[in-house]
PDB file of N, CA and C in Angstrom:
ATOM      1  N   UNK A   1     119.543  81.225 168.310  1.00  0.00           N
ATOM      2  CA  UNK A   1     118.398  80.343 168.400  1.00  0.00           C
ATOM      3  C   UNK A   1     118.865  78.910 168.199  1.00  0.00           C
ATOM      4  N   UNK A   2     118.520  78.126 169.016  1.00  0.00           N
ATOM      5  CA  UNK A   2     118.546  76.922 168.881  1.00  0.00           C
ATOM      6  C   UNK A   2     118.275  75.591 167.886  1.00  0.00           C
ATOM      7  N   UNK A   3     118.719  74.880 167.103  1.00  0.00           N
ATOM      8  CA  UNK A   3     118.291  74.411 165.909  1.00  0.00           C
ATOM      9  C   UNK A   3     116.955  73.112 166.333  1.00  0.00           C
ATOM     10  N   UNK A   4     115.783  73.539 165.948  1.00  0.00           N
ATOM     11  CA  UNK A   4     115.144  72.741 166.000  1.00  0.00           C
ATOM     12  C   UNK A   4     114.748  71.585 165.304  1.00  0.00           C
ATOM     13  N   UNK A   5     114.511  70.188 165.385  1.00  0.00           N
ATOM     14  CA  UNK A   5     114.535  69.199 164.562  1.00  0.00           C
ATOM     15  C   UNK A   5     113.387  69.288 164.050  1.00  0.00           C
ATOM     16  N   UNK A   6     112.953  68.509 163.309  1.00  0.00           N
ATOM     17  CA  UNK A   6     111.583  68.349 162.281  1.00  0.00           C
ATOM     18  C   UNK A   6     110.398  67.830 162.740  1.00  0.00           C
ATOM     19  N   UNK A   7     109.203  68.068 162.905  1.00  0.00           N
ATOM     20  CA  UNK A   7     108.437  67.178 163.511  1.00  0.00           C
ATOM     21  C   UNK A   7     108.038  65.888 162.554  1.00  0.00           C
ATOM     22  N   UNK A   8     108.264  65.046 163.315  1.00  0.00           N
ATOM     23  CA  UNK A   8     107.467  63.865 162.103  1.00  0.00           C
ATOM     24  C   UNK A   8     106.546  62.877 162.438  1.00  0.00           C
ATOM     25  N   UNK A   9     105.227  62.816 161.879  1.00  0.00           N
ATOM     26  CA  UNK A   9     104.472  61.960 162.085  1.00  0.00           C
ATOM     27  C   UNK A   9     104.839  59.873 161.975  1.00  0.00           C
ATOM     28  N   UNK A  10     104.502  59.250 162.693  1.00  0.00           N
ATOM     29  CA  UNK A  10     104.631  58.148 162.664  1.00  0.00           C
ATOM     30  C   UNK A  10     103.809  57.160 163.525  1.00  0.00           C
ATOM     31  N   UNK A  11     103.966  55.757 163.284  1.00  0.00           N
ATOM     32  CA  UNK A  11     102.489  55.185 163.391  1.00  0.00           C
ATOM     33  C   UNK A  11     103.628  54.468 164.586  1.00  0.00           C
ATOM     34  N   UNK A  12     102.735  54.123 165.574  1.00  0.00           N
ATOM     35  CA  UNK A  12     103.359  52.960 166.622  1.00  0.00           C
ATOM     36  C   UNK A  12     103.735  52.017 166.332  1.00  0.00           C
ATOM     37  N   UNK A  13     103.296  51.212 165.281  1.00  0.00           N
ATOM     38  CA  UNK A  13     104.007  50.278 164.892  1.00  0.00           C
ATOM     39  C   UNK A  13     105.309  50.125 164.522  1.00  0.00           C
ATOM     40  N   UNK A  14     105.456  51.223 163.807  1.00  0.00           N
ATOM     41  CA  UNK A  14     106.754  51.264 162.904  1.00  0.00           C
ATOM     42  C   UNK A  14     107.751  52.074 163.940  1.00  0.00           C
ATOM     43  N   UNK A  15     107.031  52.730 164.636  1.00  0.00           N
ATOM     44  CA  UNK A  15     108.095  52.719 166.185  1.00  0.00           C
ATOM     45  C   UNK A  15     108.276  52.040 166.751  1.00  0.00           C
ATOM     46  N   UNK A  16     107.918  51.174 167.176  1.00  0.00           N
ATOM     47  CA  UNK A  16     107.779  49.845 168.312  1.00  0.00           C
ATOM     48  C   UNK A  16     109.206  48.628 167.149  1.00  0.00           C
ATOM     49  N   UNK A  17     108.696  48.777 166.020  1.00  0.00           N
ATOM     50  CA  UNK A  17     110.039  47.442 165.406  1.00  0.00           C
ATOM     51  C   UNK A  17     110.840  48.557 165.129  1.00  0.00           C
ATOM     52  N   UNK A  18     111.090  49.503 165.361  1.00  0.00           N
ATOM     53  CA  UNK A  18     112.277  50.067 164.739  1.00  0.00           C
ATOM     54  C   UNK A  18     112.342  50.004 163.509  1.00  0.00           C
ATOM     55  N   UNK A  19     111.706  50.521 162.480  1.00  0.00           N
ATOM     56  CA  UNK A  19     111.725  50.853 161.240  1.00  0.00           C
ATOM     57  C   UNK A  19     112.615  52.104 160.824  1.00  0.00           C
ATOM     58  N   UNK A  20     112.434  53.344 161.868  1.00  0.00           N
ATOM     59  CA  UNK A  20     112.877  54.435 161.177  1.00  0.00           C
ATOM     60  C   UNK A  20     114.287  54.700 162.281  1.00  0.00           C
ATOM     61  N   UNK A  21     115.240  55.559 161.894  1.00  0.00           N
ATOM     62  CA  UNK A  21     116.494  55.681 162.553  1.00  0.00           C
ATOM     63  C   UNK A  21     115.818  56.933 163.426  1.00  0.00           C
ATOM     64  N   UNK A  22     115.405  57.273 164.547  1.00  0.00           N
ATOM     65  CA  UNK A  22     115.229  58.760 164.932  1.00  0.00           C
ATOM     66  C   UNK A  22     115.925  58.905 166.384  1.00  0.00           C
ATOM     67  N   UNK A  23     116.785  59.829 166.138  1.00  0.00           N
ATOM     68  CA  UNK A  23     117.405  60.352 167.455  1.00  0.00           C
ATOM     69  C   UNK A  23     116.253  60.275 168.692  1.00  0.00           C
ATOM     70  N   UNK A  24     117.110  60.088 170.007  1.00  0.00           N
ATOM     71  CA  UNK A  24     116.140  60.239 170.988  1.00  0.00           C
ATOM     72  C   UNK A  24     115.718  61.486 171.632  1.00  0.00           C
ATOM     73  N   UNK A  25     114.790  61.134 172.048  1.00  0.00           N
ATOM     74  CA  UNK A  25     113.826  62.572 172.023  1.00  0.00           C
ATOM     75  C   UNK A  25     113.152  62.426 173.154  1.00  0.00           C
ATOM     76  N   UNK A  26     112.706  63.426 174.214  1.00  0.00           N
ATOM     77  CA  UNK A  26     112.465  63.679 175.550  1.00  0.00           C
ATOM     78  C   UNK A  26     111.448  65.108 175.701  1.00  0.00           C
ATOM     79  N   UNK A  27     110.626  65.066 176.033  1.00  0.00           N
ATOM     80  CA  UNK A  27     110.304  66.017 176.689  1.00  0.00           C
ATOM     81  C   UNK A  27     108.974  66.249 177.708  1.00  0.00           C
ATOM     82  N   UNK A  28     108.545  67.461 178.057  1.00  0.00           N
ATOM     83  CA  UNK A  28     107.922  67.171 179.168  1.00  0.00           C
ATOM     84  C   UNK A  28     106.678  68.884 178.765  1.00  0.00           C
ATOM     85  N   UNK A  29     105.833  68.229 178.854  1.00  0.00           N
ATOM     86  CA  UNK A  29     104.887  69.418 178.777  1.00  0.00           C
ATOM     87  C   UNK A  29     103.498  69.210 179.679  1.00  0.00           C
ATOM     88  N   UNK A  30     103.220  70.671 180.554  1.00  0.00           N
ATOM     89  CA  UNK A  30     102.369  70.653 181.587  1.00  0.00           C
ATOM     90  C   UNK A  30     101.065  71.894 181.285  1.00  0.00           C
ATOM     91  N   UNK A  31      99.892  71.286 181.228  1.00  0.00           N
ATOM     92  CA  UNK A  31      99.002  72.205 181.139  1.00  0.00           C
ATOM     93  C   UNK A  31      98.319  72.392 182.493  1.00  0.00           C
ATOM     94  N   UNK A  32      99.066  72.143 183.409  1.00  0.00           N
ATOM     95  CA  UNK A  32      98.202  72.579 184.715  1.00  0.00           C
ATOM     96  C   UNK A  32      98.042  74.574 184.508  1.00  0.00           C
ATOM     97  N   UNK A  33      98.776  75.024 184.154  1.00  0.00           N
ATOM     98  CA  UNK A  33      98.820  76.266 184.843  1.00  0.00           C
ATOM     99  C   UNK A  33      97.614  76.723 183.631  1.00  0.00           C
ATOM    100  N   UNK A  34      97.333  76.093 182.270  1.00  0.00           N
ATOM    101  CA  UNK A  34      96.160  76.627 181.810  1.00  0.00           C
ATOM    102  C   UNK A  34      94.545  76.087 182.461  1.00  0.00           C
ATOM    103  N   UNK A  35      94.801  74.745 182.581  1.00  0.00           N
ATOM    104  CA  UNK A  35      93.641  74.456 183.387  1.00  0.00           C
ATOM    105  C   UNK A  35      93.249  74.758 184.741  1.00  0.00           C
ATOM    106  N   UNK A  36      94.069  75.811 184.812  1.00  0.00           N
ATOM    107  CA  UNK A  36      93.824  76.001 186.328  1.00  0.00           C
ATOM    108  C   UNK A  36      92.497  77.044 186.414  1.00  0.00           C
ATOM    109  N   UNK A  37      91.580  75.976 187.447  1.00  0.00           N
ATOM    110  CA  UNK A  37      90.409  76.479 187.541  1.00  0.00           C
ATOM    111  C   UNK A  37      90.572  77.663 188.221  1.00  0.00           C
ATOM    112  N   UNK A  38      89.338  78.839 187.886  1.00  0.00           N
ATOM    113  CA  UNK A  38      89.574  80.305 188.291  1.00  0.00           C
ATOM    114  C   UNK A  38      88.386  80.211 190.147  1.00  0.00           C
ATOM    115  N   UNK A  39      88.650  80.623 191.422  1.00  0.00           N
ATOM    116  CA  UNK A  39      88.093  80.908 192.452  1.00  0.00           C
ATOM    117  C   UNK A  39      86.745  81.549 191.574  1.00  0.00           C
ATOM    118  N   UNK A  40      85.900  81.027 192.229  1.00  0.00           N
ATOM    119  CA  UNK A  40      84.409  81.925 192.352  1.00  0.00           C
ATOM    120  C   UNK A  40      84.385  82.916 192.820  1.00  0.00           C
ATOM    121  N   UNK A  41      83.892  84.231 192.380  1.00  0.00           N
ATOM    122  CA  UNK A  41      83.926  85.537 193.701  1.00  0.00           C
ATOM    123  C   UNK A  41      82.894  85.724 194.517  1.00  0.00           C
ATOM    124  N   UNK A  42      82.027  84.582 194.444  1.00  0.00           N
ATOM    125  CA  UNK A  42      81.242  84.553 195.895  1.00  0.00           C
ATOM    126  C   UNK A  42      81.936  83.931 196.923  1.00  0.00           C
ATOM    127  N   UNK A  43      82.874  83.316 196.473  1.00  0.00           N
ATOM    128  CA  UNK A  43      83.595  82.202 197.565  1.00  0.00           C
ATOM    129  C   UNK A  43      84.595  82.613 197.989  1.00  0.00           C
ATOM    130  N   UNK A  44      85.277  83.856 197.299  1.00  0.00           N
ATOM    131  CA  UNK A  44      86.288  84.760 197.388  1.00  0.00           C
ATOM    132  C   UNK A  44      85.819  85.512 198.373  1.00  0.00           C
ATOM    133  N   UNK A  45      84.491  85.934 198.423  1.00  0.00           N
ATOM    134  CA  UNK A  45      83.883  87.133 199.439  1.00  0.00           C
ATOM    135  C   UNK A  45      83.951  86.676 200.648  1.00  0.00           C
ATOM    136  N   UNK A  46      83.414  85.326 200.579  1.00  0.00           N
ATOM    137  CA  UNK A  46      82.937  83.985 201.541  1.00  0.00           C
ATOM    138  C   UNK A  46      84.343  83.953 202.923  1.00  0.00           C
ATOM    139  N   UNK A  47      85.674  83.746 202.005  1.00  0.00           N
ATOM    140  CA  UNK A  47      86.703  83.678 202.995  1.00  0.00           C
ATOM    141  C   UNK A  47      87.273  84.668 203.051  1.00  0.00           C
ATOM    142  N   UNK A  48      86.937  85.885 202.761  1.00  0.00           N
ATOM    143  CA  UNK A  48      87.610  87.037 202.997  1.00  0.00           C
ATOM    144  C   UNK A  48      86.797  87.001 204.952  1.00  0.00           C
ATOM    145  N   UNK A  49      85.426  86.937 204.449  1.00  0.00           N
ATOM    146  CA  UNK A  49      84.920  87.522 205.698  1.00  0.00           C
ATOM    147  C   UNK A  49      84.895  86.266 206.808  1.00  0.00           C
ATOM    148  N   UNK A  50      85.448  85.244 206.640  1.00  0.00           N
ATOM    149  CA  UNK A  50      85.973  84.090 207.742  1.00  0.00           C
ATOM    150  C   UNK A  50      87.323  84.346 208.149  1.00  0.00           C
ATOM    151  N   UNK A  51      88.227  84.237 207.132  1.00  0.00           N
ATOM    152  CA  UNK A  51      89.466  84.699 207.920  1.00  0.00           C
ATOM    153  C   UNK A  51      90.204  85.894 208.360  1.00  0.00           C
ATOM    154  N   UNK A  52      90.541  85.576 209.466  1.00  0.00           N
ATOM    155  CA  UNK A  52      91.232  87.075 209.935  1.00  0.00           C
ATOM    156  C   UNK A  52      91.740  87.988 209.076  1.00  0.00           C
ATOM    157  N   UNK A  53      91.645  89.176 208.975  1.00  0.00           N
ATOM    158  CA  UNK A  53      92.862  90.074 207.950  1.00  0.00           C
ATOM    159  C   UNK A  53      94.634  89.585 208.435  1.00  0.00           C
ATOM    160  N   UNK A  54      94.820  89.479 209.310  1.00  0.00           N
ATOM    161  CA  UNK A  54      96.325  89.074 209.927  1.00  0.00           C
ATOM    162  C   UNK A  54      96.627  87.845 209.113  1.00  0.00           C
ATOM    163  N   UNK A  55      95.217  87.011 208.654  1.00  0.00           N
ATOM    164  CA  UNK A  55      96.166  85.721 207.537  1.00  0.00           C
ATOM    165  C   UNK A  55      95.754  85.781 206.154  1.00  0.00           C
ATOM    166  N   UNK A  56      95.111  87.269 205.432  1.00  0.00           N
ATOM    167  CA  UNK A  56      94.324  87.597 204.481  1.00  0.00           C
ATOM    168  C   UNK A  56      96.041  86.986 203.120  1.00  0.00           C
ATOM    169  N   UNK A  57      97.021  87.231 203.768  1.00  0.00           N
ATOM    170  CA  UNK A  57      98.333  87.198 203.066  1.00  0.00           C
ATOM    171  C   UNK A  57      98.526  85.470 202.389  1.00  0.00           C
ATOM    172  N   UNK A  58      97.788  84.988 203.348  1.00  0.00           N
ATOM    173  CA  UNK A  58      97.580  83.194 202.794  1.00  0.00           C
ATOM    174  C   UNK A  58      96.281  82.943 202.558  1.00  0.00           C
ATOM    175  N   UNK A  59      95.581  83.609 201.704  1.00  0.00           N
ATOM    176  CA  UNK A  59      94.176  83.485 201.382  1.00  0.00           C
ATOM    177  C   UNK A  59      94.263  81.954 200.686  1.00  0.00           C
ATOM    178  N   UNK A  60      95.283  81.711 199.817  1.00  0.00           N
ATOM    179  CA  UNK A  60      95.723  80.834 198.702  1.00  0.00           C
ATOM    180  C   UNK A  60      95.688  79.209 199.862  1.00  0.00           C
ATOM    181  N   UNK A  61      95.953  79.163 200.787  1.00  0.00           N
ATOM    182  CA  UNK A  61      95.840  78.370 201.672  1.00  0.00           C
ATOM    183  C   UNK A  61      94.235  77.951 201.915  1.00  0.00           C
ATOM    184  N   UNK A  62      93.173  78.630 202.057  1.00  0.00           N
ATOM    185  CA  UNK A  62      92.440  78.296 201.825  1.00  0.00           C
ATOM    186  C   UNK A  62      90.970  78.034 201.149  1.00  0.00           C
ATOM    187  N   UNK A  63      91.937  78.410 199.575  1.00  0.00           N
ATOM    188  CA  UNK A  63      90.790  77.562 198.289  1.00  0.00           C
ATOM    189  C   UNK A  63      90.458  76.361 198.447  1.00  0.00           C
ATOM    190  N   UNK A  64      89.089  76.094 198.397  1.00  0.00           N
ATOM    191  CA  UNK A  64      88.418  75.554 198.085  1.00  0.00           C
ATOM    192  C   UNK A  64      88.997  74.875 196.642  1.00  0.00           C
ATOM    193  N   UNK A  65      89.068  75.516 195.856  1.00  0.00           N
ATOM    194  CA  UNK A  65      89.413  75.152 194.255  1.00  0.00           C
ATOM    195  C   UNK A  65      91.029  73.843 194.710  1.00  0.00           C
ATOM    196  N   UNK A  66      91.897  74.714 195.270  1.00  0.00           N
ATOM    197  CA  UNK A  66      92.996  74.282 195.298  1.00  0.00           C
ATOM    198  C   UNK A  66      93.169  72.931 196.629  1.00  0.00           C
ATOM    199  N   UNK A  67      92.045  73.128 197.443  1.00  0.00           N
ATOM    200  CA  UNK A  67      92.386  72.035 198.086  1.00  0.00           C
ATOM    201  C   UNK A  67      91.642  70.298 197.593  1.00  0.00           C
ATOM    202  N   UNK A  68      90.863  70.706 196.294  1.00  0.00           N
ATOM    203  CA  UNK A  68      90.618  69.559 196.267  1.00  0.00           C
ATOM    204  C   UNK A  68      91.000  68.906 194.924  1.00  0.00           C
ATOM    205  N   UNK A  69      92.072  69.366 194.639  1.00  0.00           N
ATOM    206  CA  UNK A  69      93.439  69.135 193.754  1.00  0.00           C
ATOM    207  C   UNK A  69      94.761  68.161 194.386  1.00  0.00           C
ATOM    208  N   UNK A  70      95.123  67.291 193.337  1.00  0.00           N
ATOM    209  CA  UNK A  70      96.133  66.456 194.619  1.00  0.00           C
ATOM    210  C   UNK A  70      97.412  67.527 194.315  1.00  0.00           C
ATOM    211  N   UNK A  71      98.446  67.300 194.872  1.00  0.00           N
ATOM    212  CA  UNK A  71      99.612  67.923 194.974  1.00  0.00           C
ATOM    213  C   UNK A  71     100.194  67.895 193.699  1.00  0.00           C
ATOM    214  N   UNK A  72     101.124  69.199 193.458  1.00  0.00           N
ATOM    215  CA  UNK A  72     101.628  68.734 191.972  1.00  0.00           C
ATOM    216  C   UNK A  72     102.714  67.394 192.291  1.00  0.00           C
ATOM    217  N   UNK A  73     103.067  67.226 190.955  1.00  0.00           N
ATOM    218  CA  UNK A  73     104.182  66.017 190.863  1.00  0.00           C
ATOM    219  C   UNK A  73     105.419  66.853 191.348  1.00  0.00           C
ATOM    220  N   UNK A  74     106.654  65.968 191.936  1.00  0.00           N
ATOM    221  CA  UNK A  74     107.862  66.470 192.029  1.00  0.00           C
ATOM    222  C   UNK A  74     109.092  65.604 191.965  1.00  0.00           C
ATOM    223  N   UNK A  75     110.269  65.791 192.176  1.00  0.00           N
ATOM    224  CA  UNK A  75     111.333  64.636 191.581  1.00  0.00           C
ATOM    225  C   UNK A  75     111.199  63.816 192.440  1.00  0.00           C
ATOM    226  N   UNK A  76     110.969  63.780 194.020  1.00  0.00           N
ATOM    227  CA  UNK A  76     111.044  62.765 194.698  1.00  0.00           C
ATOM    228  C   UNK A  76     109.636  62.000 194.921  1.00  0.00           C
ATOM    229  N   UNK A  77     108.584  62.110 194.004  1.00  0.00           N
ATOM    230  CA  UNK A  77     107.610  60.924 193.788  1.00  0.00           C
ATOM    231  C   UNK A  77     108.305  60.001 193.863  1.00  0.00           C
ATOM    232  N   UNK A  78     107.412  58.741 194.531  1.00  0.00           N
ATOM    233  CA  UNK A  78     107.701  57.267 193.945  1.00  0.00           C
ATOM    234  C   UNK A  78     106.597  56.072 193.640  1.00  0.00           C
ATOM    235  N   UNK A  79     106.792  55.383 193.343  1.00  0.00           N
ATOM    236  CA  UNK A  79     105.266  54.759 193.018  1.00  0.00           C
ATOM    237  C   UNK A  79     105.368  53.647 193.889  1.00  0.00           C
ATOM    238  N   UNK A  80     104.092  53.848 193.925  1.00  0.00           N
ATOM    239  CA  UNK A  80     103.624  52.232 195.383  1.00  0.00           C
ATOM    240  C   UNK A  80     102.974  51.123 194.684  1.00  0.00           C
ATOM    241  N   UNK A  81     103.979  49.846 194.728  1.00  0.00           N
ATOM    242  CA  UNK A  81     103.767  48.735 194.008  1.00  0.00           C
ATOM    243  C   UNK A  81     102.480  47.926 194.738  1.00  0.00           C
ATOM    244  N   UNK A  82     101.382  47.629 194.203  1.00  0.00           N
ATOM    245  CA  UNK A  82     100.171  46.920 194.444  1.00  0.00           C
ATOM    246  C   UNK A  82     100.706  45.504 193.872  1.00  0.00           C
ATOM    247  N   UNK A  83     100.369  44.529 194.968  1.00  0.00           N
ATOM    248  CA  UNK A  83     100.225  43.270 194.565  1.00  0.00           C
ATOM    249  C   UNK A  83      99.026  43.123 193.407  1.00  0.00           C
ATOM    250  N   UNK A  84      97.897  43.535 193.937  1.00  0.00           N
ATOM    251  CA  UNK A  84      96.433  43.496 193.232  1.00  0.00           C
ATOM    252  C   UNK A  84      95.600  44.860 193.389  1.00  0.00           C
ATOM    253  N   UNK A  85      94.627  44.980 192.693  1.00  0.00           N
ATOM    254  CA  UNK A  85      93.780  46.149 192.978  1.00  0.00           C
ATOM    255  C   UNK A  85      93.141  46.453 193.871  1.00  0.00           C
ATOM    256  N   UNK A  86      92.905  45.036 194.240  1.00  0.00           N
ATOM    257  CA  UNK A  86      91.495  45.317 195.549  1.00  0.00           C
ATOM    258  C   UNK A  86      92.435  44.323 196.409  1.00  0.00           C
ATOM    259  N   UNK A  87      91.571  44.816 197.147  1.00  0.00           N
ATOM    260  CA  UNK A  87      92.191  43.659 198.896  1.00  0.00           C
ATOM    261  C   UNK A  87      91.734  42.851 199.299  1.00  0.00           C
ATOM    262  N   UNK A  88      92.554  41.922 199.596  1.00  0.00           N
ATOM    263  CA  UNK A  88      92.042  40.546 199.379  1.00  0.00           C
ATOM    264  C   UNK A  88      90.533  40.471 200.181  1.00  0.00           C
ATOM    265  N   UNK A  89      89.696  39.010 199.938  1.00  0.00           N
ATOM    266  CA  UNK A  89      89.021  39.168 200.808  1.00  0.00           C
ATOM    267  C   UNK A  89      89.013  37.998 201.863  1.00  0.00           C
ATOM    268  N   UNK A  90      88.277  38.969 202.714  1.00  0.00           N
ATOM    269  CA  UNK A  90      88.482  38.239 204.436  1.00  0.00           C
ATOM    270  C   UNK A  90      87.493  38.128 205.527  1.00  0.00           C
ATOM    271  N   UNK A  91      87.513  37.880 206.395  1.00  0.00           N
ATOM    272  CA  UNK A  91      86.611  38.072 207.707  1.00  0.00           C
ATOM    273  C   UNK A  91      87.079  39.171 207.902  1.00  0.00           C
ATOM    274  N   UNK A  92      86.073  39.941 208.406  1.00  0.00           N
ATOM    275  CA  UNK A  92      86.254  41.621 209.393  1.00  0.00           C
ATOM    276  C   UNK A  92      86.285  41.349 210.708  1.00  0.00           C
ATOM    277  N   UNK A  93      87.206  41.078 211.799  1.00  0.00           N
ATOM    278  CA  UNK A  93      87.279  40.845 213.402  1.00  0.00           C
ATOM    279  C   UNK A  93      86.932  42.095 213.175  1.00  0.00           C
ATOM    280  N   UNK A  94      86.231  42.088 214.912  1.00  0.00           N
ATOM    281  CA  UNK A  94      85.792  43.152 215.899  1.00  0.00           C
ATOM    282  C   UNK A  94      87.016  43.476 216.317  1.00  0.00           C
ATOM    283  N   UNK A  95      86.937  44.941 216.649  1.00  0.00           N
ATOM    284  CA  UNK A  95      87.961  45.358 217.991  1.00  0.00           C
ATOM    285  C   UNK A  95      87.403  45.845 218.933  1.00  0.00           C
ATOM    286  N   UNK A  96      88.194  45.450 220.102  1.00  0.00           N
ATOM    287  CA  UNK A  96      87.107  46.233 221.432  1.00  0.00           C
ATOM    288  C   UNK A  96      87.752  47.447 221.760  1.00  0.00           C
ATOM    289  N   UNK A  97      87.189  47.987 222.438  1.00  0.00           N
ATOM    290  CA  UNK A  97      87.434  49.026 222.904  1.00  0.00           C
ATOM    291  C   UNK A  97      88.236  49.575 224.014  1.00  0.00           C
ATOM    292  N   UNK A  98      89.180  48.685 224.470  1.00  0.00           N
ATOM    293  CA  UNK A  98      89.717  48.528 225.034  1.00  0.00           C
ATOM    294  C   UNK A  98      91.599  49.182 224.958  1.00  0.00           C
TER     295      UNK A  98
END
């Protein structure tokens, strides 16, 4: 078994000036897979009897629950730098249709 360090409470402050000596410390914890909302079984019934049996094998393809979830995170995220929040403002030109 692995030696685990101590947990210790501490206030931001006294983290932020460096008051206390504490090794660095990392980690990463995900509660998606507990919050993961459960399918309805009316809605379960719902796409059984829309989609073919030949794609019954990718039912998971089309939840409802799961499609209106964004994608999980992965290593090649990157973040998109905003000048500002909103966009600037302007005249709206027409376009034709052309």
């Amino acid at each position: 078994m692995k030696d685990v360090g101590e947990v210790v409470a501490i206030s931001s402050l006294h983290l932020f000036q460096g008051d206390m000596d504490l090794p660095p410390l990392s980690f990463h914890a995900s509660l998606e897979e507990q919050w993961d909302e459960k399918e309805e079984p009316e809605e379960i019934e719902t796409v059984l009897k829309v989609v073919p049996p030949a794609y019954h094998q990718y039912l998971d393809v089309f939840s409802k629950v799961k499609a209106e979830k964004p994608p999980p995170h992965r290593t090649c995220d990157h973040h998109i730098k905003l000048e500002g929040l909103l966009p600037p403002v302007g005249v709206i030109y027409s376009l034709s249709n052309q």
